[in-house]
N, C-alpha and C. Protein backbone atom coordinates (compact mmCIF):
# COMPACT_ATOMS: atom_id res chain seq x y z
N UNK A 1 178.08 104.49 103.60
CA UNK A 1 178.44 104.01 104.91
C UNK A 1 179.32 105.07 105.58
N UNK A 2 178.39 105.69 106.84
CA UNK A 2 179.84 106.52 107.27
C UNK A 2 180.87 106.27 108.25
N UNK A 3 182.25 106.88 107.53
CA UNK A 3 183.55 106.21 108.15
C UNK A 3 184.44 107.15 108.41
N UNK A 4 185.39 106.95 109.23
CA UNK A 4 186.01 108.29 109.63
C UNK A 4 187.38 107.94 108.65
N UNK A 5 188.18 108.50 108.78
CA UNK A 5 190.18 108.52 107.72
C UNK A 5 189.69 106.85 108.03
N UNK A 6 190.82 106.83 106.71
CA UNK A 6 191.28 105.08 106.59
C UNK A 6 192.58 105.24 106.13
N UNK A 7 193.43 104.51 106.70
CA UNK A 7 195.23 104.85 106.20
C UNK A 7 195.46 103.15 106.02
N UNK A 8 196.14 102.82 104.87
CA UNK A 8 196.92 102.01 104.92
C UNK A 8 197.99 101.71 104.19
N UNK A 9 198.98 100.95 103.53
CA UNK A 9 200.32 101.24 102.90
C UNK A 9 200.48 99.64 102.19
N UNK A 10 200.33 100.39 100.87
CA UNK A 10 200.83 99.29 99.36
C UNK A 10 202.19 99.24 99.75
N UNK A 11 203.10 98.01 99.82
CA UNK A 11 204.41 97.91 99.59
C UNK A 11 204.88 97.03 98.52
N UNK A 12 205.75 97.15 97.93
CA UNK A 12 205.87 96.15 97.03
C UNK A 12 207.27 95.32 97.45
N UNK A 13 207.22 94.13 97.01
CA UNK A 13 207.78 93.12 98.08
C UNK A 13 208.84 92.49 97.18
N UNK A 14 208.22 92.09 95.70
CA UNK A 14 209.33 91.80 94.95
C UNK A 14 208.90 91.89 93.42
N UNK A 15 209.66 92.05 93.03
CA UNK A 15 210.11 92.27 91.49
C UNK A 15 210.06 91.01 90.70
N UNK A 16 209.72 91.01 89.16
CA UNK A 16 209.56 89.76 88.45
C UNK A 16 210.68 90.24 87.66
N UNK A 17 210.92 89.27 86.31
CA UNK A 17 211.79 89.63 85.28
C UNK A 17 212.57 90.14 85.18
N UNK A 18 213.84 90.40 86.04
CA UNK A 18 215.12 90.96 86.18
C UNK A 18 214.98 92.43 86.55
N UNK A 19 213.59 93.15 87.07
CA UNK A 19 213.44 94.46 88.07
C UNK A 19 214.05 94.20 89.12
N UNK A 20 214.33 95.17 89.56
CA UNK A 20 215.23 95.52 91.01
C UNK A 20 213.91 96.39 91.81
N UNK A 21 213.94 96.11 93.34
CA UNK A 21 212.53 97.13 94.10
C UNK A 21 213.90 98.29 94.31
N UNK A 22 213.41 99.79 94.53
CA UNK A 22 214.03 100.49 95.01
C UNK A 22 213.74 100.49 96.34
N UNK A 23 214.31 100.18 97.45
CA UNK A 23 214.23 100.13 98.94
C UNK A 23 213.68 101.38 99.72
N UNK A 24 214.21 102.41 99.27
CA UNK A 24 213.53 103.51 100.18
C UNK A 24 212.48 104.08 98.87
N UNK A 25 211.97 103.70 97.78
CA UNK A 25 210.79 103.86 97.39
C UNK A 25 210.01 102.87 97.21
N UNK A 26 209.76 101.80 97.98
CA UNK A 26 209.12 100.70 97.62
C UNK A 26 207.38 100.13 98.51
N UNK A 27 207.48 101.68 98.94
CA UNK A 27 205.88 101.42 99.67
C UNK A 27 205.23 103.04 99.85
N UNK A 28 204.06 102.84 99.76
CA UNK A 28 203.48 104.40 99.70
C UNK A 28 202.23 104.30 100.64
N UNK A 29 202.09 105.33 101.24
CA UNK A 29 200.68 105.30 102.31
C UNK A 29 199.65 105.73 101.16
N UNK A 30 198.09 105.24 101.97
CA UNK A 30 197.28 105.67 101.14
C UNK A 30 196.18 106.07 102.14
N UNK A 31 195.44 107.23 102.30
CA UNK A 31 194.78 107.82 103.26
C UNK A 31 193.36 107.88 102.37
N UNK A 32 192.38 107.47 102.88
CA UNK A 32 190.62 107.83 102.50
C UNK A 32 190.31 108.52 103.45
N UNK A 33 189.78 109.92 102.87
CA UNK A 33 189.56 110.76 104.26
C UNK A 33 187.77 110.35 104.95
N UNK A 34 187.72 110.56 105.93
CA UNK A 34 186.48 110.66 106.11
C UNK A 34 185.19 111.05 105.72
N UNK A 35 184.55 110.16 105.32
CA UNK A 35 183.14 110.22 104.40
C UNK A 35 181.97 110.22 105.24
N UNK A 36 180.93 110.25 104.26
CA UNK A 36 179.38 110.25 104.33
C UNK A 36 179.14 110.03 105.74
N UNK A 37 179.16 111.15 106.45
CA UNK A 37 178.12 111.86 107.56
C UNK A 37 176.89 111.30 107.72
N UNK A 38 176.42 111.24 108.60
CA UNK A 38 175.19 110.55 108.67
C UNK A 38 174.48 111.41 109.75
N UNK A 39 173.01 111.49 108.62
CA UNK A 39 172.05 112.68 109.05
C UNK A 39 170.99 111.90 109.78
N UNK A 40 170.18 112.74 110.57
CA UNK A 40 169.18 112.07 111.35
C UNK A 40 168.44 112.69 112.23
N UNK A 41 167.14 112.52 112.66
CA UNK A 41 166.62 113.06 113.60
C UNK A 41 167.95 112.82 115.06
N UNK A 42 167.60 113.62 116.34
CA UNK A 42 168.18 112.87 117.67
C UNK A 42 167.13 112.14 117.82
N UNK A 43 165.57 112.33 117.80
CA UNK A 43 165.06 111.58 118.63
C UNK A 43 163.83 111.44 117.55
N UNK A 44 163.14 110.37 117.63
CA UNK A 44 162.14 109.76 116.56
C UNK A 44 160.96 110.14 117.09
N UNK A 45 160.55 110.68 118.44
CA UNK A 45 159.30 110.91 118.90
C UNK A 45 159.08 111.93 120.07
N UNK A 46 158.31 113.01 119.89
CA UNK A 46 158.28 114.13 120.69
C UNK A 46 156.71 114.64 120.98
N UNK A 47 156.47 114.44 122.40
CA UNK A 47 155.27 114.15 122.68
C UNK A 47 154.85 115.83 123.53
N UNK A 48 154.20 116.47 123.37
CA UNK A 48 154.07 117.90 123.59
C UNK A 48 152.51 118.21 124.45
N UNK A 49 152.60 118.66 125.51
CA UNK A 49 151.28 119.73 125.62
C UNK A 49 150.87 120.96 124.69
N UNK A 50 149.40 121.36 124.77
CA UNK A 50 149.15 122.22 123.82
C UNK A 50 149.73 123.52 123.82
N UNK A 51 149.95 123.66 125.05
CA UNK A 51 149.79 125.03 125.52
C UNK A 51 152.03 125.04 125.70
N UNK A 52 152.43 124.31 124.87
CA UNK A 52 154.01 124.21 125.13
C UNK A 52 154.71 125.07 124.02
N UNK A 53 154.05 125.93 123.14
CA UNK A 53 154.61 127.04 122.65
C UNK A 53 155.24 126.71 121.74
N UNK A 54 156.70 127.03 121.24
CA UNK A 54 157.60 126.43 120.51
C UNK A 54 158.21 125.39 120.72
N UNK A 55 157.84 124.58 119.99
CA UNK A 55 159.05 123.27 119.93
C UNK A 55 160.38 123.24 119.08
N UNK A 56 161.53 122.58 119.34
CA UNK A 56 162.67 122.20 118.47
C UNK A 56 162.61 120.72 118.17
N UNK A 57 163.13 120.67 117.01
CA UNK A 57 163.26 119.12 116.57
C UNK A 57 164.62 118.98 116.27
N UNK A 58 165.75 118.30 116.89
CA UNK A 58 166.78 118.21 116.83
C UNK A 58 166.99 117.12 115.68
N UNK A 59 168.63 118.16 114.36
CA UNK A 59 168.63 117.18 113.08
C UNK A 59 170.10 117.24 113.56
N UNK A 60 170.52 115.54 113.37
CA UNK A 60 172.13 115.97 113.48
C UNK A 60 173.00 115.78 112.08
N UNK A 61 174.66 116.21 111.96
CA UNK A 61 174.97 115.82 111.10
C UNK A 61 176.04 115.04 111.98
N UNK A 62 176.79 113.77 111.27
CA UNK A 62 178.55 113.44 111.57
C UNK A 62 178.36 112.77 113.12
N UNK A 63 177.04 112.29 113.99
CA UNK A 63 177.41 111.63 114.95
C UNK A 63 176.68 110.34 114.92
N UNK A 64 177.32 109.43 115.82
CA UNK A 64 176.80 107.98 115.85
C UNK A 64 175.51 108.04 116.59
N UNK A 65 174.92 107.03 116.81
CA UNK A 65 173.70 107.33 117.94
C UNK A 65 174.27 107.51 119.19
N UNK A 66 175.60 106.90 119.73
CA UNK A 66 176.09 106.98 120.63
C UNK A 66 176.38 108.46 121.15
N UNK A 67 176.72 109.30 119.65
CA UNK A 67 177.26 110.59 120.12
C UNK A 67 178.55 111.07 119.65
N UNK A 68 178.97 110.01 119.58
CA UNK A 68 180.63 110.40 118.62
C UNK A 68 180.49 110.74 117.61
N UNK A 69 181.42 111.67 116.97
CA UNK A 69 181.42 112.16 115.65
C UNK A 69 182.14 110.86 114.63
N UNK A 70 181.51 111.02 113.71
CA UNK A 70 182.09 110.16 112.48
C UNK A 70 181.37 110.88 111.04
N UNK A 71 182.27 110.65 110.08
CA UNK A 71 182.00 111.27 108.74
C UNK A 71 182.96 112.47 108.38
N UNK A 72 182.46 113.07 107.86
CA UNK A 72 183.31 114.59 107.04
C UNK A 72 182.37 115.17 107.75
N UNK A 73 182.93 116.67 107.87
CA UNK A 73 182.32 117.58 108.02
C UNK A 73 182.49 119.08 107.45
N UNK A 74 183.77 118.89 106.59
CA UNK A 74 184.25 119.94 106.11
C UNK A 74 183.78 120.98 105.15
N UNK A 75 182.39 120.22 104.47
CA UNK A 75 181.93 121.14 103.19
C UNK A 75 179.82 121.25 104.08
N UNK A 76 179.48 122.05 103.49
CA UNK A 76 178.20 121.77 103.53
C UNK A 76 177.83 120.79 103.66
N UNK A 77 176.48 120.54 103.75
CA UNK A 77 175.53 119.51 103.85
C UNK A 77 174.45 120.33 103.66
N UNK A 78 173.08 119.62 102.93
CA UNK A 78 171.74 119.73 102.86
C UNK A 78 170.72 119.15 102.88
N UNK A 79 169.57 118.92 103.27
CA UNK A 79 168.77 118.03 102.89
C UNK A 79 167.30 118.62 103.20
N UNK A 80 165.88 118.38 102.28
CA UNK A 80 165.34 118.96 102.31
C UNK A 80 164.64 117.80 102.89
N UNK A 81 163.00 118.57 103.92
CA UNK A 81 162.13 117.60 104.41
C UNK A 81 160.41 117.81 104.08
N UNK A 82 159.55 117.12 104.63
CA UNK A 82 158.12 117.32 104.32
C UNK A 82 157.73 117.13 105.80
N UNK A 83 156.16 118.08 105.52
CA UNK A 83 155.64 117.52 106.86
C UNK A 83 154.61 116.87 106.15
N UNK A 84 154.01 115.41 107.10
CA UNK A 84 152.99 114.78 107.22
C UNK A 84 151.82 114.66 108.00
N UNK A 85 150.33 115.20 107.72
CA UNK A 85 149.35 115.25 108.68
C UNK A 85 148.24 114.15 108.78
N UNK A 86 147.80 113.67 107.09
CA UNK A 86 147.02 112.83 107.57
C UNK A 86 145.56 113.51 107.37
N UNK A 87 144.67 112.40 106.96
CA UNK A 87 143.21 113.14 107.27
C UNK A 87 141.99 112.76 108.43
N UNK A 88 142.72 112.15 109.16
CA UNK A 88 141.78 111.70 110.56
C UNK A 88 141.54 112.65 111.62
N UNK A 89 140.95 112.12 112.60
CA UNK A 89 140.73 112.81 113.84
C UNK A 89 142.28 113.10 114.79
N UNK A 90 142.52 112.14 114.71
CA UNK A 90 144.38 112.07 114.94
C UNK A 90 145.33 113.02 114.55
N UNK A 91 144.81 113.76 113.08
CA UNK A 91 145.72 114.14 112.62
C UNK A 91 146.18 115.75 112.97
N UNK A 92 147.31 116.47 113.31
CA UNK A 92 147.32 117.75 113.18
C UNK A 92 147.14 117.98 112.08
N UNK A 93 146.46 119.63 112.56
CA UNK A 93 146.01 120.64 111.17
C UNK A 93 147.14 121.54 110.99
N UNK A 94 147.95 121.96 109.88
CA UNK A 94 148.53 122.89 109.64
C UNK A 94 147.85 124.41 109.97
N UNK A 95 148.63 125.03 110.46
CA UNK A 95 148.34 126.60 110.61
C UNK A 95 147.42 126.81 111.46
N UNK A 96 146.19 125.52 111.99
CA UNK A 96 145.33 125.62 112.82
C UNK A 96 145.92 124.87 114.51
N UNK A 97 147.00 123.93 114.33
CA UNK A 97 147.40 123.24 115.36
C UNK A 97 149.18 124.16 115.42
N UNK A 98 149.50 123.88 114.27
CA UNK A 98 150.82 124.08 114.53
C UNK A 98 151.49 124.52 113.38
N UNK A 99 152.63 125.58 113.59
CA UNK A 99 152.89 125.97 112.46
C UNK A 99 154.39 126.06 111.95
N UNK A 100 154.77 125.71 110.63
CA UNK A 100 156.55 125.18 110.16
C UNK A 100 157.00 126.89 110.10
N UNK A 101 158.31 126.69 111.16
CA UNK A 101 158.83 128.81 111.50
C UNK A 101 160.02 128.76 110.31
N UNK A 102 160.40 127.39 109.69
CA UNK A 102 161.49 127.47 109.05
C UNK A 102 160.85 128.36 107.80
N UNK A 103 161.32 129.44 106.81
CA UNK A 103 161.49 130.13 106.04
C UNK A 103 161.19 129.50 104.94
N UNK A 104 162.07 128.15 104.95
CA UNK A 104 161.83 127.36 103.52
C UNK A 104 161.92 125.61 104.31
N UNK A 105 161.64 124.77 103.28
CA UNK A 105 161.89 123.54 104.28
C UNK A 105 163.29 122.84 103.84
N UNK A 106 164.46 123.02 104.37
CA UNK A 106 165.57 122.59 103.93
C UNK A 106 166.14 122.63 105.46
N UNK A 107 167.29 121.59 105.50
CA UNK A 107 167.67 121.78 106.40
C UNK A 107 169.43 121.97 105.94
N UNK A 108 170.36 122.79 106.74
CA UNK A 108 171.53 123.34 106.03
C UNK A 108 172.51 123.11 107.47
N UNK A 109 173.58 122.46 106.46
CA UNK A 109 175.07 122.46 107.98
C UNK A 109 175.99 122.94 107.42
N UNK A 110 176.45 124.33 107.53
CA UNK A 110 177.46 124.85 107.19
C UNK A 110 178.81 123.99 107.53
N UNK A 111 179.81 124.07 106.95
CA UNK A 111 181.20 123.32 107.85
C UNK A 111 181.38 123.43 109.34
N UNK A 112 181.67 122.10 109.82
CA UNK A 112 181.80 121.96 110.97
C UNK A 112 180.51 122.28 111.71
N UNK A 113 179.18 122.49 111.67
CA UNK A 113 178.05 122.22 112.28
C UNK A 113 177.90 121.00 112.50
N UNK A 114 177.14 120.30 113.66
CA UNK A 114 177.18 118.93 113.67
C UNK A 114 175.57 118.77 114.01
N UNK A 115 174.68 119.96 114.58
CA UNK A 115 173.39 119.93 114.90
C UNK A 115 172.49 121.34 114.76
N UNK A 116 171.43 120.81 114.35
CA UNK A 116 170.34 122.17 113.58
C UNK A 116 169.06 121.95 114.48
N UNK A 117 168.24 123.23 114.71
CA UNK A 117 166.94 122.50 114.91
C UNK A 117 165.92 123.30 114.21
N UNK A 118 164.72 122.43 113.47
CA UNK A 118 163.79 122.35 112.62
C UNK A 118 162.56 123.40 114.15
N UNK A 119 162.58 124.25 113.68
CA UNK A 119 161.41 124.42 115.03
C UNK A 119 159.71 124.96 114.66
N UNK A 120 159.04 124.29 115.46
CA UNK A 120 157.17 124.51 115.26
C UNK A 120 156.68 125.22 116.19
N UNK A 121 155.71 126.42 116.20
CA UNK A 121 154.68 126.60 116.91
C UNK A 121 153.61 126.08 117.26
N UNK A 122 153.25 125.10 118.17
CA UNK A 122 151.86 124.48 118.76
C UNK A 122 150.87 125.58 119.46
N UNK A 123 149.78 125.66 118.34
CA UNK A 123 148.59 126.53 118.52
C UNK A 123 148.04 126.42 119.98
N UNK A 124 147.53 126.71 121.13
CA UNK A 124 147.38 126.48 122.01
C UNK A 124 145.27 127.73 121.54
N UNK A 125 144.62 126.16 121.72
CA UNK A 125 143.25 127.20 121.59
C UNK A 125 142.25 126.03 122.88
N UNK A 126 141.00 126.18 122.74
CA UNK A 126 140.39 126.22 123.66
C UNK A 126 138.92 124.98 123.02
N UNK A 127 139.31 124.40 121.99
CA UNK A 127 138.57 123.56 121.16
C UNK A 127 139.42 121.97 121.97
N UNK A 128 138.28 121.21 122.19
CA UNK A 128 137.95 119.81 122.85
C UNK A 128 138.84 119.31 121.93
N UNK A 129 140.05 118.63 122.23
CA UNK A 129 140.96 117.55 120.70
C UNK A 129 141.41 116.05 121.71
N UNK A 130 141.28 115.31 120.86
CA UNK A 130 141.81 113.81 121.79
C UNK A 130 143.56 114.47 121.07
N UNK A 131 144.58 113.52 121.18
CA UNK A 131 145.65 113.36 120.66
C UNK A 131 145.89 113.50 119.49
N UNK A 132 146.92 114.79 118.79
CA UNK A 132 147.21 114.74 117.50
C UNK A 132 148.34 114.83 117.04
N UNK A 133 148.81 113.96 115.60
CA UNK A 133 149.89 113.90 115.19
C UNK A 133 150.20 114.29 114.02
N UNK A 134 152.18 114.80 113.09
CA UNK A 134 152.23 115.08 112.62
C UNK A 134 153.51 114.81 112.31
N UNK A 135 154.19 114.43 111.33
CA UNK A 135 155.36 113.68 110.93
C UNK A 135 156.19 114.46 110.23
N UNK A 136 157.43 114.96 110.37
CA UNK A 136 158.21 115.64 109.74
C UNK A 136 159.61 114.47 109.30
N UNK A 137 159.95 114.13 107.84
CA UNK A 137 160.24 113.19 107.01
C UNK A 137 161.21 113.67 106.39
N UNK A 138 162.76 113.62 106.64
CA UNK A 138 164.01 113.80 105.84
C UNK A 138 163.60 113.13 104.38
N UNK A 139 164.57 114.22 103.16
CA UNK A 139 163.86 113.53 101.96
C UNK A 139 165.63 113.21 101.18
N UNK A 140 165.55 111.78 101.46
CA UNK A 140 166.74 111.24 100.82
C UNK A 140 167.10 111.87 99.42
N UNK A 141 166.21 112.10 98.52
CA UNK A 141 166.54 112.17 97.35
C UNK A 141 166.85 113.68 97.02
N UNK A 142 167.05 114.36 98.09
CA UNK A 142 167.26 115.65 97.98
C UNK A 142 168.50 115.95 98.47
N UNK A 143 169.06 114.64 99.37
CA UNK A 143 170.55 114.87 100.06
C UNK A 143 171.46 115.29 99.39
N UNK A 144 172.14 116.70 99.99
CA UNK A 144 172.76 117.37 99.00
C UNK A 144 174.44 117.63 99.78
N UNK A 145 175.96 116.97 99.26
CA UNK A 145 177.34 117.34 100.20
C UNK A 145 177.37 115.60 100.67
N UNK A 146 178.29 115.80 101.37
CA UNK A 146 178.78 114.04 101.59
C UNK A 146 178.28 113.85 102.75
N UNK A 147 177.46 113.27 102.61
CA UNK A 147 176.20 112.59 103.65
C UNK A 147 175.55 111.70 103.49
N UNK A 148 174.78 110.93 104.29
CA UNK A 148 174.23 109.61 104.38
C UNK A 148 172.77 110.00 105.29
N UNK A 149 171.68 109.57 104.74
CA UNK A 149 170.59 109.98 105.65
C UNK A 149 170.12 108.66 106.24
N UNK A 150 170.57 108.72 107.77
CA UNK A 150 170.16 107.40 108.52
C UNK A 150 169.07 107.33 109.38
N UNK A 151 168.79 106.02 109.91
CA UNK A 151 167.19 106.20 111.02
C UNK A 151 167.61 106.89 112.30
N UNK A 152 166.93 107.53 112.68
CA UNK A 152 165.56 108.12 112.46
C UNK A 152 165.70 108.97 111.65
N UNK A 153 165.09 108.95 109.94
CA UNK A 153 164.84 109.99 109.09
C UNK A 153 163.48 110.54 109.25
N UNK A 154 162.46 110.43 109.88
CA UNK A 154 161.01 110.78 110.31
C UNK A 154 161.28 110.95 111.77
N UNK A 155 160.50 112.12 112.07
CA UNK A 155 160.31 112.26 113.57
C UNK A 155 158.46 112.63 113.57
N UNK A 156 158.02 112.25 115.08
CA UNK A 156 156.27 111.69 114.69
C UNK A 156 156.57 113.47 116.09
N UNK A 157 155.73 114.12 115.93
CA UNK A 157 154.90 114.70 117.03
C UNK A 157 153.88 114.84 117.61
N UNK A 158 153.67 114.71 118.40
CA UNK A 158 152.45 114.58 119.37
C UNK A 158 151.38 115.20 119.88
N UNK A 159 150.69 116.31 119.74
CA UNK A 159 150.29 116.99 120.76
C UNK A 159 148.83 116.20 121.69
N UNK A 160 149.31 116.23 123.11
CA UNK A 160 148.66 115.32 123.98
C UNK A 160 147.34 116.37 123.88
N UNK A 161 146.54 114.96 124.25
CA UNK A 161 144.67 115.51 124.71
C UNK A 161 144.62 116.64 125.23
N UNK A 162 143.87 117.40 124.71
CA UNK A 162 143.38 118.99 125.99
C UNK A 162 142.14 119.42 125.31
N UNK A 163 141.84 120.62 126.59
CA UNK A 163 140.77 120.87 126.59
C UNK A 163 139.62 120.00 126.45
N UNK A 164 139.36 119.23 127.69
CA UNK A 164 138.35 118.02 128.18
C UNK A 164 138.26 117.79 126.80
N UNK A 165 139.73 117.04 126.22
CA UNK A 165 139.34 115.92 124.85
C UNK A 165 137.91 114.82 124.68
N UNK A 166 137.58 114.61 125.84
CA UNK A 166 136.53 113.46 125.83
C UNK A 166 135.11 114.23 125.98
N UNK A 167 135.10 115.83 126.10
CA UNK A 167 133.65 115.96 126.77
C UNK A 167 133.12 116.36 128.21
N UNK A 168 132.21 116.99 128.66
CA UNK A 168 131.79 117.18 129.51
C UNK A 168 129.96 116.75 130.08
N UNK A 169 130.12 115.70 130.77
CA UNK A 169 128.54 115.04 130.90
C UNK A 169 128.51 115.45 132.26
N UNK A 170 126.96 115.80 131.93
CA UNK A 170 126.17 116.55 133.15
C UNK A 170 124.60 116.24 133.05
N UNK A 171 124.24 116.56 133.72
CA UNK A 171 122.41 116.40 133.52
C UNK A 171 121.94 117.56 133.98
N UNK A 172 121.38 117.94 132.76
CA UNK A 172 120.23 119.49 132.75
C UNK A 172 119.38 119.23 133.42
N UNK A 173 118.66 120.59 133.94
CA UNK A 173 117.37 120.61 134.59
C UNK A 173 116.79 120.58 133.21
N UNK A 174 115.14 119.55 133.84
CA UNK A 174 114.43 119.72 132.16
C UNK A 174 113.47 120.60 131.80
N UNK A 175 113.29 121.39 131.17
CA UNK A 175 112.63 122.65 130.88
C UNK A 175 110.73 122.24 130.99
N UNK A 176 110.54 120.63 131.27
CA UNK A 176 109.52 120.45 131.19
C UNK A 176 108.87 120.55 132.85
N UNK A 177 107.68 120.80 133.36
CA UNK A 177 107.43 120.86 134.75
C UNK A 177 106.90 119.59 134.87
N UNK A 178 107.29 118.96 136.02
CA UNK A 178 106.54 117.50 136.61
C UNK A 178 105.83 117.88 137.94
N UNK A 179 104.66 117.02 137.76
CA UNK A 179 103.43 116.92 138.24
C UNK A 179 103.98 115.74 139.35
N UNK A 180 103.60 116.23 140.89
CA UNK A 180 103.77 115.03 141.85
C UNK A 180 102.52 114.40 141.96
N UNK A 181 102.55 112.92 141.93
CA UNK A 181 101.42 112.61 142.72
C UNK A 181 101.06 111.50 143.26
N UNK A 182 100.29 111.72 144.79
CA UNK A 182 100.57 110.90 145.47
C UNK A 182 99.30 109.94 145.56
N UNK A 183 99.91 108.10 145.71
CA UNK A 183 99.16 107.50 144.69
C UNK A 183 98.34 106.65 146.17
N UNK A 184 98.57 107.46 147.40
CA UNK A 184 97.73 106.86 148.38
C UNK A 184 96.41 107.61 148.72
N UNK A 185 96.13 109.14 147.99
CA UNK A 185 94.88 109.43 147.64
C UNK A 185 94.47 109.12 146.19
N UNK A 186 92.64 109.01 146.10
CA UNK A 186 92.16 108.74 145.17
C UNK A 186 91.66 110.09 145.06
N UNK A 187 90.93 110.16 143.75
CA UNK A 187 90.55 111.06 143.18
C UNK A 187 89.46 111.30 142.78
């Protein structure tokens, strides 16, 4: 659960069995510093033209959805992710639609970073596609530093219809020749 400092103060009030409290030592503060950061996409869905080049996928560490910081931020953080394509018509193709520029797939917050971005190249080609998608998936079990991986841990991308997704209908001339004829002479 992430929480920012917690302070509060044990006092001790009275003594059993013939103890005496010492008065100016008889209460102590107790401070929990701020914990588990909470990781996350900013935004769960990013809807793209083909021809829109590089994209960023914004990962944050230490803020609420609101935007405020909460958690630690003082040591690293890590967490590694996957992408998801799918085998439909729907689905993006790796390396043919779009391609992962990160080096390795991890995502890393040095101290005091609070936001990273994961970024893709969208192939821009000239092939008929309805709508395709592709899911990039924080992987909890890899969370690495005092962190919490919260929703949105998946972000979906989009790339909208192009290149006349549906087709182009027309009517050919027909290579066959037609014969007129007119049916008010006989023959």
């Amino acid at each position: 659960l992430p929480e920012d400092d917690e302070i509060f103060t044990v006092r001790l009030t009275e003594a059993a069995g013939g103890a005496l409290l010492n008065p100016n030592r008889s209460s102590v503060q107790i401070k929990i510093s701020r914990n588990d950061a909470p990781i996350r996409f900013s935004k769960p869905t990013l809807v793209v033209p083909e021809n829109v080049g590089v994209i960023s996928l914004s990962v944050t560490r230490g803020r609420t959805e609101d935007g405020l910081q909460i958690g630690s931020d003082d040591k690293t953080v890590s967490v590694a992710y996957t992408v998801i394509t799918g085998n439909g018509a729907a689905s993006a193709t790796p390396l043919a639609d779009f391609v992962d520029l990160q080096s390795e797939r991890m995502v890393v917050f040095p101290p005091g970073i609070h936001e990273t971005d994961l970024r893709f190249s969208i192939k821009d080609d000239n092939i008929p596609e309805i709508a395709e998608s592709f899911q990039v998936v924080l992987l909890e079990e890899t969370l690495l530093g005092d962190a919490v991986l919260l929703s949105p841990s998946v972000a979906l991308v989009t790339i909208e219809p192009n290149d006349k997704p549906y087709g182009v209908l027309s009517i050919s001339p027909s290579p066959i020749q037609y014969h007129i004829i007119n049916e008010d002479l006989t023959l």
